[in-house]
N, C-alpha and C. Protein backbone atom coordinates (compact mmCIF):
# COMPACT_ATOMS: atom_id res chain seq x y z
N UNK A 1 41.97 43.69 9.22
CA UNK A 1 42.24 43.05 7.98
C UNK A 1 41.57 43.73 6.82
N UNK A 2 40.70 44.47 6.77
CA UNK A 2 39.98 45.27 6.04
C UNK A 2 40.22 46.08 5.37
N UNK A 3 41.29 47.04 6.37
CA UNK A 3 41.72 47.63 6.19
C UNK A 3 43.04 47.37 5.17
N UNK A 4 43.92 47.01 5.28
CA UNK A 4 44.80 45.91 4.88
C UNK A 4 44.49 45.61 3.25
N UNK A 5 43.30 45.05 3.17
CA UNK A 5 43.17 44.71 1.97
C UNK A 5 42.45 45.85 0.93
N UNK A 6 41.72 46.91 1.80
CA UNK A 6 41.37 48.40 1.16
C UNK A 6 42.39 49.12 0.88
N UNK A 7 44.04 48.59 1.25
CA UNK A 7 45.22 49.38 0.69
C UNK A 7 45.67 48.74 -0.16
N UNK A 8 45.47 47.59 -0.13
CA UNK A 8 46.31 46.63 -1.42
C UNK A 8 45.36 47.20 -2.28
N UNK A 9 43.83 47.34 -2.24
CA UNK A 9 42.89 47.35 -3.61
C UNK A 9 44.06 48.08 -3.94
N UNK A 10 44.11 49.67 -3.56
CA UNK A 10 43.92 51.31 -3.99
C UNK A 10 45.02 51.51 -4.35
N UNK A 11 45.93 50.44 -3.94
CA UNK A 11 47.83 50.24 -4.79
C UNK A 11 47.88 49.60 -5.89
N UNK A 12 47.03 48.87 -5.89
CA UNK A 12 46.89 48.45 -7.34
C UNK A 12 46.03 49.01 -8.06
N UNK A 13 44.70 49.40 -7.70
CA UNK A 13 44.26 50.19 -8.38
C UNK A 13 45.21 51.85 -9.16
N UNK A 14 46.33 52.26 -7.94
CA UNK A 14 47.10 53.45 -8.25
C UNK A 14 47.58 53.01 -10.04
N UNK A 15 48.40 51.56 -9.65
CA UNK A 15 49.46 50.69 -10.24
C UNK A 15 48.82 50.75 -11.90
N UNK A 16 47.35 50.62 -11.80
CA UNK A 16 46.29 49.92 -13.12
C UNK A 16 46.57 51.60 -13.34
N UNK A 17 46.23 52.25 -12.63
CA UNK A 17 45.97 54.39 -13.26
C UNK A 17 47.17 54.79 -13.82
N UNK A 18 48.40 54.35 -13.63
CA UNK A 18 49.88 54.64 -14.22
C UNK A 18 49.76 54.34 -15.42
N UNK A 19 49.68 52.93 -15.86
CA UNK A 19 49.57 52.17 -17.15
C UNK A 19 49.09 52.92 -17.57
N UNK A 20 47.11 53.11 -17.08
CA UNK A 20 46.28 53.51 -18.13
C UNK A 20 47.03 55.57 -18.81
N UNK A 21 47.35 55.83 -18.01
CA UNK A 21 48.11 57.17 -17.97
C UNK A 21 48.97 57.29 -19.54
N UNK A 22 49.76 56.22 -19.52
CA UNK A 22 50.87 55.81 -20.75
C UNK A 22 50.11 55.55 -21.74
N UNK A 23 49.37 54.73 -22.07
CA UNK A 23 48.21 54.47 -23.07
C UNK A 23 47.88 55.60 -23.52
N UNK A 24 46.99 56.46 -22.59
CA UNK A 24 46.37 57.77 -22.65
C UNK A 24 47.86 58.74 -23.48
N UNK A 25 49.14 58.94 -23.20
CA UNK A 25 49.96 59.43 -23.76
C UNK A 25 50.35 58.76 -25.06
N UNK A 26 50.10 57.59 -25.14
CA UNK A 26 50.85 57.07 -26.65
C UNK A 26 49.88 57.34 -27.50
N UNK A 27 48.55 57.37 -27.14
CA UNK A 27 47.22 57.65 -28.06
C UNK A 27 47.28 59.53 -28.12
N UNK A 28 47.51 60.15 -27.40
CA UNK A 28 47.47 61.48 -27.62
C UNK A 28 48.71 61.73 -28.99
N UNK A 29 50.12 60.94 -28.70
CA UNK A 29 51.27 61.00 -29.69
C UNK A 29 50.63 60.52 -30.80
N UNK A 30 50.26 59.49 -30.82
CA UNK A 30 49.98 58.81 -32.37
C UNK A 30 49.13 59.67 -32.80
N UNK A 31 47.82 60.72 -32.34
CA UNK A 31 46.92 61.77 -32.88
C UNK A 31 47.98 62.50 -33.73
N UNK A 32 48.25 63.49 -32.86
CA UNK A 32 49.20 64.50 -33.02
C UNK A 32 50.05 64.28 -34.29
N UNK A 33 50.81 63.69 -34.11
CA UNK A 33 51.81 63.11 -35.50
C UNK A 33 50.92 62.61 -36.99
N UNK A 34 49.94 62.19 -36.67
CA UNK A 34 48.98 61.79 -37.62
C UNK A 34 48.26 63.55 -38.12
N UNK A 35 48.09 64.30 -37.20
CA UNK A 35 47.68 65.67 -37.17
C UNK A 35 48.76 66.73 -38.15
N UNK A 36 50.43 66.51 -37.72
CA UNK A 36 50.93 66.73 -38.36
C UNK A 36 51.27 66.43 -39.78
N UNK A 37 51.37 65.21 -39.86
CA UNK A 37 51.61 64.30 -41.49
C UNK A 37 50.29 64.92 -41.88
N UNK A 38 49.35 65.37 -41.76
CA UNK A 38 48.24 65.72 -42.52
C UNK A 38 48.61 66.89 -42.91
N UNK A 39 49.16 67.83 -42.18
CA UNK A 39 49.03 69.32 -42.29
C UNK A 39 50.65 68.98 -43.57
N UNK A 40 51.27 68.30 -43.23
CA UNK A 40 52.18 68.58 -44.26
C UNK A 40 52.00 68.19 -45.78
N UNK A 41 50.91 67.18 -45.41
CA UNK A 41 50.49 66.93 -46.89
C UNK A 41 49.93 67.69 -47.37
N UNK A 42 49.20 68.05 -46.66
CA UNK A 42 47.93 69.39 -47.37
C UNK A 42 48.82 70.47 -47.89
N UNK A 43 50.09 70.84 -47.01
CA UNK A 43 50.74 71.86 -47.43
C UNK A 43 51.57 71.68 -49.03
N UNK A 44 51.50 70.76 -48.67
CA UNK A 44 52.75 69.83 -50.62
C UNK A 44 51.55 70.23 -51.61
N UNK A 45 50.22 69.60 -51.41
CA UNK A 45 49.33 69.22 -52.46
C UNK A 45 49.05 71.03 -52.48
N UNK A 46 48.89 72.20 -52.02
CA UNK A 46 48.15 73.33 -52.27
C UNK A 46 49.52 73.64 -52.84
N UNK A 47 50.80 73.64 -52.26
CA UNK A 47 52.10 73.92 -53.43
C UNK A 47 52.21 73.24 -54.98
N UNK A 48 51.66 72.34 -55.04
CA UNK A 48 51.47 72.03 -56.07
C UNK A 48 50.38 72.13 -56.83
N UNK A 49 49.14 72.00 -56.00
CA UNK A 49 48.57 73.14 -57.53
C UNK A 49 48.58 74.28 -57.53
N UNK A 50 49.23 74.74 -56.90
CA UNK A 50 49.16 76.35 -56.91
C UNK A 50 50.19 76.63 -58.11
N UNK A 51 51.56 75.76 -58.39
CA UNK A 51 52.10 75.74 -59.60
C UNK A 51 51.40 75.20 -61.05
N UNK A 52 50.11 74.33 -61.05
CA UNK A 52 49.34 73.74 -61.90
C UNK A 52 48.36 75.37 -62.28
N UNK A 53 47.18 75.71 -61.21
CA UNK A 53 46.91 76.86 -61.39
C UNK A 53 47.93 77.83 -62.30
N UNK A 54 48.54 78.03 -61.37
CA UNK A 54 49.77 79.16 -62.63
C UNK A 54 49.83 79.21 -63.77
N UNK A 55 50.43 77.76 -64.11
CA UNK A 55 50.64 77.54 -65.34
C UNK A 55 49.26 77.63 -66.24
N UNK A 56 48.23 76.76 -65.84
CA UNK A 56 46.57 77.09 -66.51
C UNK A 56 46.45 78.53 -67.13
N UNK A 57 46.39 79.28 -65.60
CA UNK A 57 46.31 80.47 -66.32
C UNK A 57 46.84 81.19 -67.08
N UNK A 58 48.23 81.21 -67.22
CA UNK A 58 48.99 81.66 -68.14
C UNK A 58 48.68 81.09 -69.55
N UNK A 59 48.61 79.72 -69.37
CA UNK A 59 48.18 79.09 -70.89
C UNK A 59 46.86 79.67 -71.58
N UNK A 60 45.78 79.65 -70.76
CA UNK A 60 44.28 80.54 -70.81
C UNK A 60 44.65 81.74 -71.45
N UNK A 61 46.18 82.70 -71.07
CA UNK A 61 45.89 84.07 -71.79
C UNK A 61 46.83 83.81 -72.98
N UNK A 62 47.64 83.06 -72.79
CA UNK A 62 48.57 82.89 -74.26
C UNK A 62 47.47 82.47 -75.29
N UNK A 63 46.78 81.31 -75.02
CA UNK A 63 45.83 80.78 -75.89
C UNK A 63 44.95 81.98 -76.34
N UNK A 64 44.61 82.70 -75.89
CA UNK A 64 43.38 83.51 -76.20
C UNK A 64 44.47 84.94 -76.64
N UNK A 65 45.21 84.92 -76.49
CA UNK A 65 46.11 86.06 -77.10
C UNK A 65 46.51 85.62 -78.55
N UNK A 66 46.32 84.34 -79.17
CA UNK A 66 46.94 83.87 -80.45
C UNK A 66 45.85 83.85 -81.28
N UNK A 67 43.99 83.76 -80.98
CA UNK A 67 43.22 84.43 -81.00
C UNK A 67 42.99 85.69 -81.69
N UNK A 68 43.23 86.58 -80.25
CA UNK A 68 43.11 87.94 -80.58
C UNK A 68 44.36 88.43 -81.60
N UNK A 69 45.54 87.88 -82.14
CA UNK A 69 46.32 88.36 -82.93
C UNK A 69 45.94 88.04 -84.14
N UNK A 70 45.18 86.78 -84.68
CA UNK A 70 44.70 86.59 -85.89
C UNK A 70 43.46 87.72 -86.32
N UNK A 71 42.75 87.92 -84.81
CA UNK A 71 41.77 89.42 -85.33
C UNK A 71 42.03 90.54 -85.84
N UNK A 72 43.58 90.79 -85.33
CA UNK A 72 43.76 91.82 -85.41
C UNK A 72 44.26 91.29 -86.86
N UNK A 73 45.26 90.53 -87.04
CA UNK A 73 45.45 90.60 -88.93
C UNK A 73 44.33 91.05 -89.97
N UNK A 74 43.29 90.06 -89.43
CA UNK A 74 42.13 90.50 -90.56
C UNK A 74 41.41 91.75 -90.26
N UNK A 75 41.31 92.45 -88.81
CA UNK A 75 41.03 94.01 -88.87
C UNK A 75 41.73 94.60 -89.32
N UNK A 76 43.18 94.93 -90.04
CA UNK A 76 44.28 95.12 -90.24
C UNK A 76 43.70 95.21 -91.84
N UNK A 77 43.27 93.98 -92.23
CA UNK A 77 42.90 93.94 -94.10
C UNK A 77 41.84 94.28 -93.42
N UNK A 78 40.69 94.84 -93.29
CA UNK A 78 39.84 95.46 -92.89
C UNK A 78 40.35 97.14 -93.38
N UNK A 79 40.76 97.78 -92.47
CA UNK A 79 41.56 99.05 -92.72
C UNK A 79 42.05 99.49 -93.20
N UNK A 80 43.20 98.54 -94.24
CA UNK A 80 44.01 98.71 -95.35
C UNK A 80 42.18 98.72 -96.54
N UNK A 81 41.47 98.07 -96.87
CA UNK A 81 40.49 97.65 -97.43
C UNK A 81 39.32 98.89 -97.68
N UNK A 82 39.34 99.85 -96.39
CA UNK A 82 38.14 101.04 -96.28
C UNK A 82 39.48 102.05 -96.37
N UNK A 83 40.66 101.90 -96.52
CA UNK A 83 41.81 102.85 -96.93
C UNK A 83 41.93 102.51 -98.97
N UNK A 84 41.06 102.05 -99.49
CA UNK A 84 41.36 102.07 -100.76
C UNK A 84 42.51 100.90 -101.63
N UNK A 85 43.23 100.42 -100.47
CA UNK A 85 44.03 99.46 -100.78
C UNK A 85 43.36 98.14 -101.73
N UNK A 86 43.74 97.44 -102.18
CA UNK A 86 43.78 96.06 -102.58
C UNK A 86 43.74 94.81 -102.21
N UNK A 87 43.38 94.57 -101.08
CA UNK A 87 43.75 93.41 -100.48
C UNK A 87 42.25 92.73 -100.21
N UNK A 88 42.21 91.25 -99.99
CA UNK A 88 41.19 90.48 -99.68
C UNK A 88 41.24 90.55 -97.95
N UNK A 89 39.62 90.43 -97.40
CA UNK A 89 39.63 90.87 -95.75
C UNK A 89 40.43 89.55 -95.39
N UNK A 90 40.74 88.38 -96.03
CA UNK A 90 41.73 87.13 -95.25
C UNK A 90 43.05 87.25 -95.62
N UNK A 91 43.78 88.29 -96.74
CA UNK A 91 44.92 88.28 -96.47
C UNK A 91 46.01 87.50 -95.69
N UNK A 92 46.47 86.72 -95.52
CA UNK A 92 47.84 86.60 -94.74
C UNK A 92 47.17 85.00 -93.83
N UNK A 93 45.71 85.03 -94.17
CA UNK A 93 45.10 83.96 -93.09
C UNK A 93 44.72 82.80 -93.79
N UNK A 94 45.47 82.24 -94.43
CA UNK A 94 45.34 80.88 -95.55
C UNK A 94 44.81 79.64 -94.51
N UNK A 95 44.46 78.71 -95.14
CA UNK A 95 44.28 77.82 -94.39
C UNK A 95 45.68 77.25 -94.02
N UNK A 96 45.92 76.46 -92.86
CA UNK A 96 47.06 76.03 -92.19
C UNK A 96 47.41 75.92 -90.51
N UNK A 97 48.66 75.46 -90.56
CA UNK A 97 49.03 75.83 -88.92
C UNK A 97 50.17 76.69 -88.94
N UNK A 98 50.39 77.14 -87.31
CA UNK A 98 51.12 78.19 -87.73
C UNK A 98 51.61 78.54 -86.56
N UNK A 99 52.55 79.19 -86.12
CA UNK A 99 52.99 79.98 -84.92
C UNK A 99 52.76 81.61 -85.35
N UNK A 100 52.51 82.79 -84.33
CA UNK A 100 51.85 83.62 -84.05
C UNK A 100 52.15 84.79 -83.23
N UNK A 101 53.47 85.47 -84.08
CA UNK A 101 53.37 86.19 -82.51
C UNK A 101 53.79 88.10 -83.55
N UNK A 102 53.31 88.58 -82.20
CA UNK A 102 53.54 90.78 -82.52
C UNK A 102 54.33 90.86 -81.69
N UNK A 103 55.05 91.94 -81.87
CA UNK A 103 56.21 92.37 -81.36
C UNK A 103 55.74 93.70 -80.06
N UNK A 104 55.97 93.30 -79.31
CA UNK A 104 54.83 93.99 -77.86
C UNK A 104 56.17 95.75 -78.35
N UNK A 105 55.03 96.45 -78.25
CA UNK A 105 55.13 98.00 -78.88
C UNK A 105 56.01 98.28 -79.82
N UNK A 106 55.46 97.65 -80.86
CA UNK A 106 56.49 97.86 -82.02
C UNK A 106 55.46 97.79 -83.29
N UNK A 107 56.02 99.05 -84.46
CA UNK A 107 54.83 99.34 -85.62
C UNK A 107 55.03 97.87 -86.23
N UNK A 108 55.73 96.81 -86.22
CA UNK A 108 55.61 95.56 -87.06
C UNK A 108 54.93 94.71 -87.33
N UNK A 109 54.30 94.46 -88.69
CA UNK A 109 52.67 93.94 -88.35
C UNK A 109 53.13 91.96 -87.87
N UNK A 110 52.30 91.59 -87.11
CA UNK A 110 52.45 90.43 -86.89
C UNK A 110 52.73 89.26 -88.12
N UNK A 111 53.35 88.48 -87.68
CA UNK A 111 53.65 87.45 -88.65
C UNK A 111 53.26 86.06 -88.10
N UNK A 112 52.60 85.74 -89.06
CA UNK A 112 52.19 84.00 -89.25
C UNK A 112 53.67 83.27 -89.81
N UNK A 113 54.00 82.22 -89.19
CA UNK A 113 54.79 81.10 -89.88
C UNK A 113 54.30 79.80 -89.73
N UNK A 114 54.17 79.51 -90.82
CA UNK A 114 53.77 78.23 -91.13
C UNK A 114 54.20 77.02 -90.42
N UNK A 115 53.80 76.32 -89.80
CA UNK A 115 54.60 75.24 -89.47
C UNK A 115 53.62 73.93 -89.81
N UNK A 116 54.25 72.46 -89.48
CA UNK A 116 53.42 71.52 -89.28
C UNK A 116 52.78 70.98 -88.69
N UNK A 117 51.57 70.50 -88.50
CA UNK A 117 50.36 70.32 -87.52
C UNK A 117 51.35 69.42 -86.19
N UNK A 118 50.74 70.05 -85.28
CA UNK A 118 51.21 69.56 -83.87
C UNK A 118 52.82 69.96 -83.77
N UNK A 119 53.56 71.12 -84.02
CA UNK A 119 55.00 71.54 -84.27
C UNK A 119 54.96 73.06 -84.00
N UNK A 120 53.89 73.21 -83.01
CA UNK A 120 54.17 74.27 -82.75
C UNK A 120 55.72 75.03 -81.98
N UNK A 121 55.76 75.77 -81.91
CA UNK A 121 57.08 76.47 -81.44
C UNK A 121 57.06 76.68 -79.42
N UNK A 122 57.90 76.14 -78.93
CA UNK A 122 57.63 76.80 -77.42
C UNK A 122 58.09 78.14 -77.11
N UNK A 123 57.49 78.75 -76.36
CA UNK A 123 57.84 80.13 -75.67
C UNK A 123 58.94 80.34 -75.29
N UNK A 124 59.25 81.26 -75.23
CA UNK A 124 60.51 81.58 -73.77
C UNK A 124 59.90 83.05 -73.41
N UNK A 125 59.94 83.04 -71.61
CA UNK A 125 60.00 84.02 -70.96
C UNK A 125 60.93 84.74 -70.86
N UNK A 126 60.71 86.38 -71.11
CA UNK A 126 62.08 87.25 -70.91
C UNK A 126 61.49 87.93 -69.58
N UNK A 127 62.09 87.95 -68.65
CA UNK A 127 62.31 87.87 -66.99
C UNK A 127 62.48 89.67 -67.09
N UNK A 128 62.94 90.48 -68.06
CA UNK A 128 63.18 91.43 -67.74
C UNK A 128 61.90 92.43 -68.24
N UNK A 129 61.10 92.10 -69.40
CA UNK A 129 59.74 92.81 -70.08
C UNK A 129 58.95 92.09 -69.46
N UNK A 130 58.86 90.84 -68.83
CA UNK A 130 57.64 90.05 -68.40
C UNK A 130 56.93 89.56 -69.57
N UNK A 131 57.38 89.84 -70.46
CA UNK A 131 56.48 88.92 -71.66
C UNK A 131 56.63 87.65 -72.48
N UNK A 132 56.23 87.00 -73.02
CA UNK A 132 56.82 85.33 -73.67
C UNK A 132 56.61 85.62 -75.34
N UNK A 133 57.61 85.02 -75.69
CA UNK A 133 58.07 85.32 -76.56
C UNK A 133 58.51 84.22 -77.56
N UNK A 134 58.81 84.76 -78.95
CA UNK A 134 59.85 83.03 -79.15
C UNK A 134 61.03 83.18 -79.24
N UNK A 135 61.75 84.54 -79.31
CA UNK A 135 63.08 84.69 -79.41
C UNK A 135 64.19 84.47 -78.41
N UNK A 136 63.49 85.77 -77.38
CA UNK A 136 64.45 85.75 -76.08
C UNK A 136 63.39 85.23 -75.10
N UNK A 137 64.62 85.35 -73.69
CA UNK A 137 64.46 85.03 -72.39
C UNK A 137 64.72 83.56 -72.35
N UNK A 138 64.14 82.92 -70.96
CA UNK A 138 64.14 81.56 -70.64
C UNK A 138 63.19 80.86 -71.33
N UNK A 139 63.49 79.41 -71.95
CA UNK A 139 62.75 78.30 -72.32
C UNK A 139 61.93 78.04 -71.32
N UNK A 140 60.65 77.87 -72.11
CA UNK A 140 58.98 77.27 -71.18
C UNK A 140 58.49 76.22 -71.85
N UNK A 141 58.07 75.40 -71.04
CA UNK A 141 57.06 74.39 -72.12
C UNK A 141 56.08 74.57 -72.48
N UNK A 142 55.52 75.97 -72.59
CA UNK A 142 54.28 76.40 -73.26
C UNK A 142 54.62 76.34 -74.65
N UNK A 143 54.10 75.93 -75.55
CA UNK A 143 53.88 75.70 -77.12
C UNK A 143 52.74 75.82 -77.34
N UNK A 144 52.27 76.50 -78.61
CA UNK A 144 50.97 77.56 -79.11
C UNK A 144 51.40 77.20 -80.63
N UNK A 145 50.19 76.74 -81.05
CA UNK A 145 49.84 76.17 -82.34
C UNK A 145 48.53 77.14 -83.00
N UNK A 146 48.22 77.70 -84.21
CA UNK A 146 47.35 78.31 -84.72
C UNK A 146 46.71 77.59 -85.53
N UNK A 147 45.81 76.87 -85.62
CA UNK A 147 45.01 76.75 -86.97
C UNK A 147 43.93 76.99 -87.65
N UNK A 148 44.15 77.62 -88.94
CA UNK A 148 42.87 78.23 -89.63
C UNK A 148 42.40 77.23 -90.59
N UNK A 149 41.10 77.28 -90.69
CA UNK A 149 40.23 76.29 -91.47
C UNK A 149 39.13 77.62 -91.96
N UNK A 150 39.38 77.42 -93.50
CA UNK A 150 37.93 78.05 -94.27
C UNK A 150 36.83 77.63 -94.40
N UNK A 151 35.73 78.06 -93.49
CA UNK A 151 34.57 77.44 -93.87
C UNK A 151 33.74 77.80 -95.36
N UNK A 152 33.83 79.05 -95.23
CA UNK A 152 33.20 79.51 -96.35
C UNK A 152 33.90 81.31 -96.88
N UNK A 153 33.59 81.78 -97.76
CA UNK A 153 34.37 82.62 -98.70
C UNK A 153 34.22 84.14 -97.37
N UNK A 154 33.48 83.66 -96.78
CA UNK A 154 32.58 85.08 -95.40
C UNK A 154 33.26 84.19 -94.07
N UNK A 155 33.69 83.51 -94.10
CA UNK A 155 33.76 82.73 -92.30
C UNK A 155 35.26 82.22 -92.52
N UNK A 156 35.98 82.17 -91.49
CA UNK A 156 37.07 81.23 -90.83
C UNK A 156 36.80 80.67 -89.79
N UNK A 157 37.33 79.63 -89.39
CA UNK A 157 37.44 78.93 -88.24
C UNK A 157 39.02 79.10 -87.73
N UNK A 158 39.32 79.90 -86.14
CA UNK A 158 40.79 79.73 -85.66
C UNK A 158 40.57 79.07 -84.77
N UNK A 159 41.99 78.00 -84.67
CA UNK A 159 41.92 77.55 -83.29
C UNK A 159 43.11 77.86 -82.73
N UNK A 160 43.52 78.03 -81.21
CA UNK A 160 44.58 78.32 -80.74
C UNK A 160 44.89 77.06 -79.79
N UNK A 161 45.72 75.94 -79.99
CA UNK A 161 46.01 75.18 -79.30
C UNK A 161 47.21 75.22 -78.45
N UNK A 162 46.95 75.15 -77.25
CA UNK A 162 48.05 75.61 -76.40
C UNK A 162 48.26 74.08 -75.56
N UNK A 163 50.01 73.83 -75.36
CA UNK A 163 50.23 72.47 -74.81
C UNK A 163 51.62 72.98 -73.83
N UNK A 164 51.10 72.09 -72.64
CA UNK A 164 52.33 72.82 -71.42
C UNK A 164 51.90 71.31 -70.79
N UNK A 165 54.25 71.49 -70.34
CA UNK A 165 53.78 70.65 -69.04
C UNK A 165 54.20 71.25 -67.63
N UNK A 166 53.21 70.61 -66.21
CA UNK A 166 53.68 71.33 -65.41
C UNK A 166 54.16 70.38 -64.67
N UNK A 167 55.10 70.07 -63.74
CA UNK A 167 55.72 68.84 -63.22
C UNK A 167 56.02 67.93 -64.29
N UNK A 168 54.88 66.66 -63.92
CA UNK A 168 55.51 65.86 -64.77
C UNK A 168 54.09 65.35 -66.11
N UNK A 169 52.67 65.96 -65.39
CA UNK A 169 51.79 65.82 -65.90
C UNK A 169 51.30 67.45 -67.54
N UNK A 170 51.36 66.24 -68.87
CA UNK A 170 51.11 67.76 -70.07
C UNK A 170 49.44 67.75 -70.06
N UNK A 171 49.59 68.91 -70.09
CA UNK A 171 48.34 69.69 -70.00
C UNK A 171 47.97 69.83 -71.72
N UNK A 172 46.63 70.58 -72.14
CA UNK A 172 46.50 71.40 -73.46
C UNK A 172 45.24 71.95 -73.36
N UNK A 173 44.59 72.94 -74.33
CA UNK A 173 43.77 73.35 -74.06
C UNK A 173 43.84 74.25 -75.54
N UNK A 174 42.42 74.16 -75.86
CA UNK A 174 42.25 74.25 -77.07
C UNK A 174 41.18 75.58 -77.21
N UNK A 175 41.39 76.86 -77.92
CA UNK A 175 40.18 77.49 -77.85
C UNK A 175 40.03 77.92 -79.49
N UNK A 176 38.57 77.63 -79.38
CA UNK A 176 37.95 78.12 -81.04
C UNK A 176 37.33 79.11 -81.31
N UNK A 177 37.38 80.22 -82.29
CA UNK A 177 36.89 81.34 -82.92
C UNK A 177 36.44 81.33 -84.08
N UNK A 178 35.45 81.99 -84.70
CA UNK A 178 34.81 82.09 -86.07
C UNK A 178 35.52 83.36 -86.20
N UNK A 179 35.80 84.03 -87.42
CA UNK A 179 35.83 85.24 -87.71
C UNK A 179 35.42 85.03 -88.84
N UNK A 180 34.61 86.69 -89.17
CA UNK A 180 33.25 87.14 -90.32
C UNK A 180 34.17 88.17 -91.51
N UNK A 181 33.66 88.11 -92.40
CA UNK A 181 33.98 89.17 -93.35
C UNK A 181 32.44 90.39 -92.63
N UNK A 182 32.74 90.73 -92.04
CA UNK A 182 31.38 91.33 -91.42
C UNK A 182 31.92 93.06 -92.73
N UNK A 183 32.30 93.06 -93.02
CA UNK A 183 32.54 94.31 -93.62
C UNK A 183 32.07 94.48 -95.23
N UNK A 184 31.68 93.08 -95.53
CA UNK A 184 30.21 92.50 -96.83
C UNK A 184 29.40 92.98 -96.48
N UNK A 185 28.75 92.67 -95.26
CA UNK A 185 27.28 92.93 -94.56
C UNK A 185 27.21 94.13 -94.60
């Protein structure tokens, strides 16, 4: 009889190891799938800022390129100025806002246009020079605003305000410059 009942245990005991077996498989599935939905999220969220990044940086050099084009105007009356010419070193740099752009390898000196505060102009990319522009190529939502403020008869204040959206969230980013009549000194 001992015996007998040391086979019933070890059949049911088999019976209890099956179950626990299935458990053990539905808990390994539910990991796994949970393992996956992670990896796919992670993969969406680095695709998407990797398009946020992009755009940043591009805005970072447009901004700081609208900058460096107002320097170059007033190095420009600078040169005309130690060439004997006539002109004041702020020439062309009144107080105001403005859009900002040079003509990438071309003798044409850059032009300021006036516009109204927060009306700046958006870009378009031309796909074939790689450069942004306001004329040609594709429409961007990068828009670049200039504004100069006179502090004093020797100093300007520029700012280059740059506004983009990427998805669905607008970005901006604002960078400020002094420029000197350093050519008084």
């Amino acid at each position: 009889m001992n015996f007998n009942k040391l086979q019933q245990i070890s059949t049911n005991f088999k019976k209890k190891q099956k179950a626990f077996t299935l458990v053990e498989v539905l808990i390994a599935i539910s990991i796994l799938t949970i393992g996956i939905l992670s990896g796919f999220i992670l993969i969406t969220k680095v695709l998407y800022n990797t398009a946020v990044i992009q755009d940043r940086l591009t805005a970072s050099f447009l901004t700081q390129e609208g900058i460096e084009l107002v320097r170059q105007v007033r190095d420009s009356n600078f040169l005309q100025i130690m060439n004997g010419e006539s002109v004041e070193w702020k020439d062309g740099l009144a107080d105001g806002s403005y859009t900002i752009e040079s003509k990438a390898g071309s003798e044409q000196p850059i032009t300021l246009t006036s516009v109204d505060t927060g009306e700046g102009s958006n870009f378009r990319y031309n796909d074939d020079t790689k450069i942004y522009n306001y004329t040609t190529g594709e429409p961007t939502t990068f828009n670049r605003e200039i504004k100069i403020t006179t502090i004093n008869d020797d100093e300007i204040r520029v700012e280059s305000i740059m506004k983009w959206k990427t998805r669905t969230i607008d970005f901006n980013l604002t960078v400020e410059d002094h420029l000197f009549n350093w050519l008084k000194f």
